[in-house]
C-alpha atoms as a PDB file:
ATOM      1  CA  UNK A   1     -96.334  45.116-159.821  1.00  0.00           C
ATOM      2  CA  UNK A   2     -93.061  44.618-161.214  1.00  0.00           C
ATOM      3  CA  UNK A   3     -90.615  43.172-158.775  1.00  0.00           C
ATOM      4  CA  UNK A   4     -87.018  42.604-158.957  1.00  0.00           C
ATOM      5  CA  UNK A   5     -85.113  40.706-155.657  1.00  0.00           C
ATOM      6  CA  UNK A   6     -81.608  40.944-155.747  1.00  0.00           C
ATOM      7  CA  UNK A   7     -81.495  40.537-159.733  1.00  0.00           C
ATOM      8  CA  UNK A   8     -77.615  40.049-160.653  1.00  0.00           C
ATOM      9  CA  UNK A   9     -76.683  40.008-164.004  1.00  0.00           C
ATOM     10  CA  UNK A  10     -73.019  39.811-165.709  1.00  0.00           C
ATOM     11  CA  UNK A  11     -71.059  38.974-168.454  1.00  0.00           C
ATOM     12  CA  UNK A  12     -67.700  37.752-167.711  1.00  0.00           C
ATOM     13  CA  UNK A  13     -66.104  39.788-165.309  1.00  0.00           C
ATOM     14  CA  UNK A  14     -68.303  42.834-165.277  1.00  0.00           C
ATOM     15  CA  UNK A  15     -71.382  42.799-163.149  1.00  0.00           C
ATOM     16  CA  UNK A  16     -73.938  45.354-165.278  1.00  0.00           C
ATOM     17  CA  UNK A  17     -76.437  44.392-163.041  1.00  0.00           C
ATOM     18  CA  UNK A  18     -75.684  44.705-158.904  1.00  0.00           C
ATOM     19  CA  UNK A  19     -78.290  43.135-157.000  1.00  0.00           C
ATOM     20  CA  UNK A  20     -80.897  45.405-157.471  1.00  0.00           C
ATOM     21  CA  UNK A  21     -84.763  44.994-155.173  1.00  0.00           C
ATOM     22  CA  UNK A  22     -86.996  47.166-156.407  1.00  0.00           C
ATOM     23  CA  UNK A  23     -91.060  47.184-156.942  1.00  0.00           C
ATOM     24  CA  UNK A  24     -91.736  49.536-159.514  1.00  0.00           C
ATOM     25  CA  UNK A  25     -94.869  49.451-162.457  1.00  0.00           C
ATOM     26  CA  UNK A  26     -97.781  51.504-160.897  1.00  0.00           C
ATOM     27  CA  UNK A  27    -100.575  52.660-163.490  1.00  0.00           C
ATOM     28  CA  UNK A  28     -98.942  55.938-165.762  1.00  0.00           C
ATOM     29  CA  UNK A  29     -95.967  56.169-166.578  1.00  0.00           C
ATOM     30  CA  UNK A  30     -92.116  55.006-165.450  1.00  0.00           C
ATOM     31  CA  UNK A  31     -89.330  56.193-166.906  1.00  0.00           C
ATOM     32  CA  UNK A  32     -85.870  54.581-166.530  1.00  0.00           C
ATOM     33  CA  UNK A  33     -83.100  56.996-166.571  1.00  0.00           C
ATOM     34  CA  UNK A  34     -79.472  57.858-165.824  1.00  0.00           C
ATOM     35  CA  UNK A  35     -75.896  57.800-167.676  1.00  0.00           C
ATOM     36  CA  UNK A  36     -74.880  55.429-170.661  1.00  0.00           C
ATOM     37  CA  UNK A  37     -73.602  51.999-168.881  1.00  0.00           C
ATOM     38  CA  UNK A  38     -76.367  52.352-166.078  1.00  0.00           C
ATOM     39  CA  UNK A  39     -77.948  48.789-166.283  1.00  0.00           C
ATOM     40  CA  UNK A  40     -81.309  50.689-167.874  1.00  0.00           C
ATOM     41  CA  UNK A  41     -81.394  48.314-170.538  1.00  0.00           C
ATOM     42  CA  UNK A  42     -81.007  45.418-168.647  1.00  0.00           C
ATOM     43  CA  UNK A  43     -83.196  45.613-165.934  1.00  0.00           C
ATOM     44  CA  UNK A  44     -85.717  46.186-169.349  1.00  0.00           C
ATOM     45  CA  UNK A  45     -84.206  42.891-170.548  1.00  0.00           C
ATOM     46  CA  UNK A  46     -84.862  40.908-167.697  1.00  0.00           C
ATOM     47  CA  UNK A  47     -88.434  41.950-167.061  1.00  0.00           C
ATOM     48  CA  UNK A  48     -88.907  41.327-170.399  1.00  0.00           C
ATOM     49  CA  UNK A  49     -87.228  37.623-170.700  1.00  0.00           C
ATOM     50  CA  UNK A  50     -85.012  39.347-173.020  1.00  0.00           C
ATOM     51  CA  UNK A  51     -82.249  37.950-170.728  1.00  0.00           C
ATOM     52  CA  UNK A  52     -82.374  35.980-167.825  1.00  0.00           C
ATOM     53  CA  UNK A  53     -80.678  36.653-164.413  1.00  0.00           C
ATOM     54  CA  UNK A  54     -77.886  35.457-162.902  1.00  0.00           C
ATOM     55  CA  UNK A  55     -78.923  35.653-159.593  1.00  0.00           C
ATOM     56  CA  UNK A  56     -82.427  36.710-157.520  1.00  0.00           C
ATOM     57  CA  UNK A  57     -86.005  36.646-159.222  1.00  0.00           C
ATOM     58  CA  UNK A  58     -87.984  39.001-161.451  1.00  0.00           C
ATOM     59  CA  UNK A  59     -91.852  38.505-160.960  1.00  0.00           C
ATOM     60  CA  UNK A  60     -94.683  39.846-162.697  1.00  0.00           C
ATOM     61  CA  UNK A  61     -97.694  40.342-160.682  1.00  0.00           C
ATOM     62  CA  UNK A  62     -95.998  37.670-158.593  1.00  0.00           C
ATOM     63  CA  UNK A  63     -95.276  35.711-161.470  1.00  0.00           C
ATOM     64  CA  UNK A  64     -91.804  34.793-162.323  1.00  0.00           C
ATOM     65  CA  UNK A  65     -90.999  35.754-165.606  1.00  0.00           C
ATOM     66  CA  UNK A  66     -88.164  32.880-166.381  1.00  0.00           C
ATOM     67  CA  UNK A  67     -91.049  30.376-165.556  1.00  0.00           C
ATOM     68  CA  UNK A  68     -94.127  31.849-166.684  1.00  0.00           C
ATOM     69  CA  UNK A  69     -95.594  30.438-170.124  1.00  0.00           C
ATOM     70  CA  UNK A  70     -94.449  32.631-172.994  1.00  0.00           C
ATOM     71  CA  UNK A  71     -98.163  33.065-174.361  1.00  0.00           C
ATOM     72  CA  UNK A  72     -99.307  33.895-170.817  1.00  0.00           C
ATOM     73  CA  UNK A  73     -96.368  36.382-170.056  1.00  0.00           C
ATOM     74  CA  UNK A  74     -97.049  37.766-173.768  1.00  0.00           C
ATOM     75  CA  UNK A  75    -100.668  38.558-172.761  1.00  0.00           C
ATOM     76  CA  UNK A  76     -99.332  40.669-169.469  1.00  0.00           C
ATOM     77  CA  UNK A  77     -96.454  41.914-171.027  1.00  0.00           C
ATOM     78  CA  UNK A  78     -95.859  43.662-174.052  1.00  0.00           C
ATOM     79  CA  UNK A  79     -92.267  44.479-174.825  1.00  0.00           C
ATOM     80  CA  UNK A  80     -90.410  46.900-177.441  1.00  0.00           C
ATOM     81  CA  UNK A  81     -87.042  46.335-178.113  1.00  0.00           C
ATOM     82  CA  UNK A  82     -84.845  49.042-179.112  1.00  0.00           C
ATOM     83  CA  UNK A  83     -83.462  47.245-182.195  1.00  0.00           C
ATOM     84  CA  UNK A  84     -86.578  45.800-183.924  1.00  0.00           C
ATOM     85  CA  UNK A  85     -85.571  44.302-187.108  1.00  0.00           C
ATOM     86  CA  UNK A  86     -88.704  44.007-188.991  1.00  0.00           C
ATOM     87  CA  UNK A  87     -89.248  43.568-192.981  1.00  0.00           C
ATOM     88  CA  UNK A  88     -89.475  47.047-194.611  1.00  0.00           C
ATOM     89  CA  UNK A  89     -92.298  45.499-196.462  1.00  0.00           C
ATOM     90  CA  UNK A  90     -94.448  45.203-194.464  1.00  0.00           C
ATOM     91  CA  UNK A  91     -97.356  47.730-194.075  1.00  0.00           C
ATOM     92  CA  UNK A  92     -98.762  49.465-190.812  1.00  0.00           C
ATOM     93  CA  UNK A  93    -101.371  47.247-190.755  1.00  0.00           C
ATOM     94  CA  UNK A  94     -99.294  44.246-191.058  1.00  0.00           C
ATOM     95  CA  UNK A  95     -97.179  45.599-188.268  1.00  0.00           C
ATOM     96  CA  UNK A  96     -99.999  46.414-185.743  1.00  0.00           C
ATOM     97  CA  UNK A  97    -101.160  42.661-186.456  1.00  0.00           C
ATOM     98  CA  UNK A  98     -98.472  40.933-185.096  1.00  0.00           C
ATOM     99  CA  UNK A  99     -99.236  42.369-181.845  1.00  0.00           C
ATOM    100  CA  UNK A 100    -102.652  40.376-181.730  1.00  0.00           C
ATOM    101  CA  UNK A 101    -100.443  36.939-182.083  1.00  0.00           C
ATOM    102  CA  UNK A 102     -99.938  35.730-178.276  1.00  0.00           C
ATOM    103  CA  UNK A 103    -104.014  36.136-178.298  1.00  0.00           C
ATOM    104  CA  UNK A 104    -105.181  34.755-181.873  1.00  0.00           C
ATOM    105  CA  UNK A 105    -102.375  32.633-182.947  1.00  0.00           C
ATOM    106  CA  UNK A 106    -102.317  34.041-186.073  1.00  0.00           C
ATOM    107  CA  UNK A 107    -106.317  33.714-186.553  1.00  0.00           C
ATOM    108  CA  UNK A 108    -107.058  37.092-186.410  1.00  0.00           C
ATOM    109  CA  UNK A 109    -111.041  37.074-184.462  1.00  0.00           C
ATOM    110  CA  UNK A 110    -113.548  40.121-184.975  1.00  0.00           C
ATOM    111  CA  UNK A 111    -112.033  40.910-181.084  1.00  0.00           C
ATOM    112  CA  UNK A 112    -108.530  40.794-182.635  1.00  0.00           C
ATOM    113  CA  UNK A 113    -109.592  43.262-185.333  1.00  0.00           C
ATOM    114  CA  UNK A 114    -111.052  45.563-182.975  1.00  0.00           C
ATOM    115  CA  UNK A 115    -107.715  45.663-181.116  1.00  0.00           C
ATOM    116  CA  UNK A 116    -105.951  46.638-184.160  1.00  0.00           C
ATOM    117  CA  UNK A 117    -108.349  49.178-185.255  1.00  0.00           C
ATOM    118  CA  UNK A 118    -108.089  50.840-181.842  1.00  0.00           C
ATOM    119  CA  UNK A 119    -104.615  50.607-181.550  1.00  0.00           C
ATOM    120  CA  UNK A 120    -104.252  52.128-185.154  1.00  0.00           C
ATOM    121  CA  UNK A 121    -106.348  55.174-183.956  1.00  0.00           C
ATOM    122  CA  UNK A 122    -104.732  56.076-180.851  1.00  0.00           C
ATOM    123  CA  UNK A 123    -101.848  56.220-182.326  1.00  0.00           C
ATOM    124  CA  UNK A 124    -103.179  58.329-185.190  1.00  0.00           C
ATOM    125  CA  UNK A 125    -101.925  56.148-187.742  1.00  0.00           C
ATOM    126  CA  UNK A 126    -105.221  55.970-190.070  1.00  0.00           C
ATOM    127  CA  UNK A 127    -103.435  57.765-193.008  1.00  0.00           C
ATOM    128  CA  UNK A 128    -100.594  55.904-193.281  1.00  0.00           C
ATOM    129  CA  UNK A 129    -102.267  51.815-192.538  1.00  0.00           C
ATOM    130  CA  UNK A 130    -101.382  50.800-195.924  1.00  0.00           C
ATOM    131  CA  UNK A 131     -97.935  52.316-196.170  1.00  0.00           C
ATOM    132  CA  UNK A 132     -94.871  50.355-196.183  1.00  0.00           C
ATOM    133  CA  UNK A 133     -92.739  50.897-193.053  1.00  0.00           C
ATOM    134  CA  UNK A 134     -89.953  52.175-195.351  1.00  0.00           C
ATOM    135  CA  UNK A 135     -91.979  54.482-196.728  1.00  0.00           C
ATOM    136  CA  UNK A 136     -92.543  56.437-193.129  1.00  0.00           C
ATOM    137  CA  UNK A 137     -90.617  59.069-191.792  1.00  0.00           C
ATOM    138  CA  UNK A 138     -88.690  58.410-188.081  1.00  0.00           C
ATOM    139  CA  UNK A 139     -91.763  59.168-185.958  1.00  0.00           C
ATOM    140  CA  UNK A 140     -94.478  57.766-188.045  1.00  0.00           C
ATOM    141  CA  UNK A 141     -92.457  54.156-187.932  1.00  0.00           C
ATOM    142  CA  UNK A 142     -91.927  54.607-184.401  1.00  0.00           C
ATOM    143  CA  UNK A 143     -95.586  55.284-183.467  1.00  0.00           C
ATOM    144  CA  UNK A 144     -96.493  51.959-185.411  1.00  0.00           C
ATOM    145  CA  UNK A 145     -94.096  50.305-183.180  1.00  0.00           C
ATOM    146  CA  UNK A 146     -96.019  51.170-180.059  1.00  0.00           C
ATOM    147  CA  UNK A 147     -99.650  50.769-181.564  1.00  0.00           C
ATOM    148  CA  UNK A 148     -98.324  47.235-182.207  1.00  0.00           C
ATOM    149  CA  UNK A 149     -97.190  46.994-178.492  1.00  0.00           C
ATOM    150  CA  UNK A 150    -100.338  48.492-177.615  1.00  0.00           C
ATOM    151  CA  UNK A 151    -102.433  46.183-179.679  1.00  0.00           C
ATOM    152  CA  UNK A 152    -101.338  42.951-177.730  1.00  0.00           C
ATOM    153  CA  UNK A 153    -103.748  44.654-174.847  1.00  0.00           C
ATOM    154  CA  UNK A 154    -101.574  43.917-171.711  1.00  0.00           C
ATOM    155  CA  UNK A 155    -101.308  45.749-168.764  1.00  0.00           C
ATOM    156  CA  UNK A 156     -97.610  46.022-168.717  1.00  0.00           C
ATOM    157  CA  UNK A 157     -96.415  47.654-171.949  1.00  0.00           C
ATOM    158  CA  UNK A 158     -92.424  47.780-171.841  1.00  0.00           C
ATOM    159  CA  UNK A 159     -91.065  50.622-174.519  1.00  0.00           C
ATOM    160  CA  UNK A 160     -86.949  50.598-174.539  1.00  0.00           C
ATOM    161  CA  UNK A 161     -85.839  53.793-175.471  1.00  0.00           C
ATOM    162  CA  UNK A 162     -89.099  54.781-178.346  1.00  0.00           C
ATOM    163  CA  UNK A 163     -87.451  58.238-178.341  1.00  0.00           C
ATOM    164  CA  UNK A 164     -84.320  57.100-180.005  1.00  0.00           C
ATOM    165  CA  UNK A 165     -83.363  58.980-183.527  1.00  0.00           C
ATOM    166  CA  UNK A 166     -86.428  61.147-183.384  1.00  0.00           C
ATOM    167  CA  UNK A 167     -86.314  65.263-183.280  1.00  0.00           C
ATOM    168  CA  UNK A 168     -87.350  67.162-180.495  1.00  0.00           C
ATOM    169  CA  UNK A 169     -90.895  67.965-181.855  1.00  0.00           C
ATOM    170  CA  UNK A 170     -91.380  63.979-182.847  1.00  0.00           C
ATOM    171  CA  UNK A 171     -89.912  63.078-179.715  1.00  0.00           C
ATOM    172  CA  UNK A 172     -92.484  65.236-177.253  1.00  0.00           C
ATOM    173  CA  UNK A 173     -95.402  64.043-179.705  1.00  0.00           C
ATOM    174  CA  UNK A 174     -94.641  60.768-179.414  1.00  0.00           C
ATOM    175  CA  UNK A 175     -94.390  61.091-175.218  1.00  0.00           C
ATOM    176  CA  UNK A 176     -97.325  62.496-175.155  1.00  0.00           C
ATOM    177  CA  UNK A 177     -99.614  59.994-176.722  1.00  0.00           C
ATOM    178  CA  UNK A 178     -97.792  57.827-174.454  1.00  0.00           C
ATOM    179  CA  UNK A 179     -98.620  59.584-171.768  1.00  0.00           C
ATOM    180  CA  UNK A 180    -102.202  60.165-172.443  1.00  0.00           C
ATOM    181  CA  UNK A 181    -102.547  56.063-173.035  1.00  0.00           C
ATOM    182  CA  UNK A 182    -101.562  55.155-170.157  1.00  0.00           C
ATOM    183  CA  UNK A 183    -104.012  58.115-168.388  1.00  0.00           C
ATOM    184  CA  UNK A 184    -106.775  57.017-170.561  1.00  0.00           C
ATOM    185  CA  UNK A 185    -106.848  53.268-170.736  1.00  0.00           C
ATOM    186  CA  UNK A 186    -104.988  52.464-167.037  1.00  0.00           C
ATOM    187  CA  UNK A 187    -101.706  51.086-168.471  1.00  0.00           C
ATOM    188  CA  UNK A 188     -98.424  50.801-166.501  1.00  0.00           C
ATOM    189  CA  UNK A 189     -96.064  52.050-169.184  1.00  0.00           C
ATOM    190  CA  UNK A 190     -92.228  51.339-168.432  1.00  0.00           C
ATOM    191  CA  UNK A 191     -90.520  54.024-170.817  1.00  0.00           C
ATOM    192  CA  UNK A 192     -86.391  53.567-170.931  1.00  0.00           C
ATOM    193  CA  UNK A 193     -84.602  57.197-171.803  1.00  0.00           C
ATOM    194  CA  UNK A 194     -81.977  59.099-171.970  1.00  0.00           C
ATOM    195  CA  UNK A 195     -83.532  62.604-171.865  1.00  0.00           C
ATOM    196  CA  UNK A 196     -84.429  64.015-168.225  1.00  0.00           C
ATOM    197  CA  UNK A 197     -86.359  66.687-168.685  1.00  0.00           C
ATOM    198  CA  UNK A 198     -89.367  64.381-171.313  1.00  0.00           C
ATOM    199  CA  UNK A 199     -89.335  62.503-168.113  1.00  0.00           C
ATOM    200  CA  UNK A 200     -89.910  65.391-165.884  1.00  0.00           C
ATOM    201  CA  UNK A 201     -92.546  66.657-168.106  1.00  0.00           C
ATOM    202  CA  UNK A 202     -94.367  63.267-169.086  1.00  0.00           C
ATOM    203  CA  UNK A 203     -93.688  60.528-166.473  1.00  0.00           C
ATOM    204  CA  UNK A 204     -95.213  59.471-163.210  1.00  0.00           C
ATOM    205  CA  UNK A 205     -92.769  57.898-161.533  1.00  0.00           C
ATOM    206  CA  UNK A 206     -88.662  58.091-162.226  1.00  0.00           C
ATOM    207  CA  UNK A 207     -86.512  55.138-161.443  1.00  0.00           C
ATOM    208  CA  UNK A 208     -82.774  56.496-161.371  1.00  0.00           C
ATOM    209  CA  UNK A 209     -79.888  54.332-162.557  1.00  0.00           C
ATOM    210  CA  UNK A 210     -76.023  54.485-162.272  1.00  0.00           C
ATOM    211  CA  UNK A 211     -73.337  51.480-162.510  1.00  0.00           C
ATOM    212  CA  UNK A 212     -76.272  48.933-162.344  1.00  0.00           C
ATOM    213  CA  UNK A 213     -77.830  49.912-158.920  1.00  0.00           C
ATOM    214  CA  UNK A 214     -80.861  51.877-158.274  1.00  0.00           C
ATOM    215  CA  UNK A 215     -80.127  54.993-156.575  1.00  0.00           C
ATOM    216  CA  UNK A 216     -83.190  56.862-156.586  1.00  0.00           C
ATOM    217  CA  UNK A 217     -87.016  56.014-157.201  1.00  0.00           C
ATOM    218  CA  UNK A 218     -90.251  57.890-156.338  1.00  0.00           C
ATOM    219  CA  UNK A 219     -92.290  60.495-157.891  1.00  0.00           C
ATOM    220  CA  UNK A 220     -90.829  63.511-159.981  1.00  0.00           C
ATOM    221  CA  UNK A 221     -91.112  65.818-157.375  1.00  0.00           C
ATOM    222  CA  UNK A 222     -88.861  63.517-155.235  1.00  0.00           C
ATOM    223  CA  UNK A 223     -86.198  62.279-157.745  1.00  0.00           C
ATOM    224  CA  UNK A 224     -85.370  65.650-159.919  1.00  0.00           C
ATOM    225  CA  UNK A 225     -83.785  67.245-157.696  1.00  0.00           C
ATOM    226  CA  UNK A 226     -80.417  68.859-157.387  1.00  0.00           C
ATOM    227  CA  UNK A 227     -78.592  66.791-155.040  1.00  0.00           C
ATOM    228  CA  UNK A 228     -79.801  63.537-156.431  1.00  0.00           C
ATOM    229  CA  UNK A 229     -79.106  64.569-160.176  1.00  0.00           C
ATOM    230  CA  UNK A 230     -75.405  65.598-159.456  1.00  0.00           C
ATOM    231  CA  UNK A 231     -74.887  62.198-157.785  1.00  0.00           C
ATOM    232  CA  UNK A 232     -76.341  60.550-160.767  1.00  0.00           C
ATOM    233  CA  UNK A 233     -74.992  62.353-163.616  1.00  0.00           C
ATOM    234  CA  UNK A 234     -71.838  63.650-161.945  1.00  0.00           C
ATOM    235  CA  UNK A 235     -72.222  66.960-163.577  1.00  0.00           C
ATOM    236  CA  UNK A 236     -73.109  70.424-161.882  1.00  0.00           C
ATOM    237  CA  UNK A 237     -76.945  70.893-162.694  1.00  0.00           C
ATOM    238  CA  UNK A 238     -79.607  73.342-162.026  1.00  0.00           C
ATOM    239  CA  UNK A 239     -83.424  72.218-161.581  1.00  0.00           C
ATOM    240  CA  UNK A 240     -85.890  75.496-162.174  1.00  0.00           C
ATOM    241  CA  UNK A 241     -89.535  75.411-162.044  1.00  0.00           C
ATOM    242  CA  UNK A 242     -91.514  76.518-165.545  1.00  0.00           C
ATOM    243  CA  UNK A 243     -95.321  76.766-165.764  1.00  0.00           C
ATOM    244  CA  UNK A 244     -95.357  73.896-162.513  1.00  0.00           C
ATOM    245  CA  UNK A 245     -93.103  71.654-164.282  1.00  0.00           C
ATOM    246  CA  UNK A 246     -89.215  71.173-163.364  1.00  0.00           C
ATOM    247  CA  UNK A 247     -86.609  71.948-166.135  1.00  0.00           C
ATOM    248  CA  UNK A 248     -83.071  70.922-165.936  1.00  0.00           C
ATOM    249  CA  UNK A 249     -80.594  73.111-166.773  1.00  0.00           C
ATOM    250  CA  UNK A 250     -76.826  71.116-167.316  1.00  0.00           C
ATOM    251  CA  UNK A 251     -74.284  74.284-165.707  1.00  0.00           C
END
């Protein structure tokens, strides 16, 4: 499991982080959601070692992250940063490898290759292995992102925000070969978004946000709900059921 205890982080004067506990990471899929300035990102941060605390402890499996070894935290953790500033020259391939480097060192092993092949597949990137990243529309770039996540083979794959810039149709696609990863191989997928109903439809488990506390955490069933949307968003809402799944309407 993921644990935070009392994890405080600031810069300066402002506190975007308020001394949040929380055990979150079961197998599926856990979305992170809730208003711009919620602390989503950096909760992602610090499991990640993107950023370290101020106060309390992150652990991984009771490991703490600002201690562990990188290439031991690497091989738990796989993380996907929102701003990933990679060559355009590089080709899907060349992409996916990089996620095999906390395991081979750069010395990609038959095992290493059949990481990459798999990873390439699931994603349903076959046609497009030898393309340069440039040369791929939003989605297709974005799906090579996560098979190279995917391709480090950890339990813990971190994804912040792998919805950004894409269209509706790209968006759903994408969430849904998330979501049917982390059903078919057993991952614990943290997914950080902005749009509540994907997360209705596609996670597991929601973990609700606002001014850097956790207000709300539990299944879908349990968090999208009226009452605990409105005190969230701070907007009238309506939640209506369609073919067993909840839809948010904004009033």
């Amino acid at each position: 499991m993921i644990a935070l205890d009392g994890a405080t982080k600031r810069y300066g004067h402002t506190t975007v982080l308020d001394d949040v506990t929380i055990s979150f990471g079961e197998t599926g899929v856990t979305a992170l959601i809730g208003p711009n300035g919620a602390g989503k990102s950096t909760l992602f941060g610090l499991v990640g070692r993107l950023i370290r605390p101020d106060a309390g402890t992150v652990t991984v499996d009771g490991k703490d992250v600002t201690k562990a070894d990188s290439r031991d935290l690497a091989r738990t953790i796989a993380v996907l940063r929102q701003d990933n500033h990679v060559a355009a020259r590089l080709t899907v391939e060349d992409l996916v490898e990089f996620g095999r480097f906390p395991h081979s060192g750069g010395r990609l092993t038959v095992a290493d290759r059949e990481h990459i092949e798999r990873a390439i597949d699931d994603l349903d990137l076959q046609p497009y292995r030898h393309r340069f990243l440039d040369e791929l529309s939003g989605g297709q770039r974005q799906r090579a992102f996560v098979a190279m996540a995917l391709a480090q083979d950890t339990e813990y794959v971190l994804l912040d925000e792998p919805l950004n810039n894409l269209d509706p149709k790209h968006a759903v696609a994408l969430m849904k070969l998330i979501a049917d990863l982390a059903d078919d191989r057993g991952l614990k997928i943290v997914v950080v978004m902005h749009d509540i109903n994907i997360a209705a439809q596609f996670a597991d488990t929601i973990v609700a946000m606002r001014d850097g506390r956790v207000l709300h955490h539990g299944p879908v069933e349990e968090v999208v709900t009226v009452p605990k949307l409105v005190e969230l968003y701070e907007t009238p809402v309506r939640v209506e059921q369609l073919n067993g799944r909840r839809v948010v309407l904004w009033d």
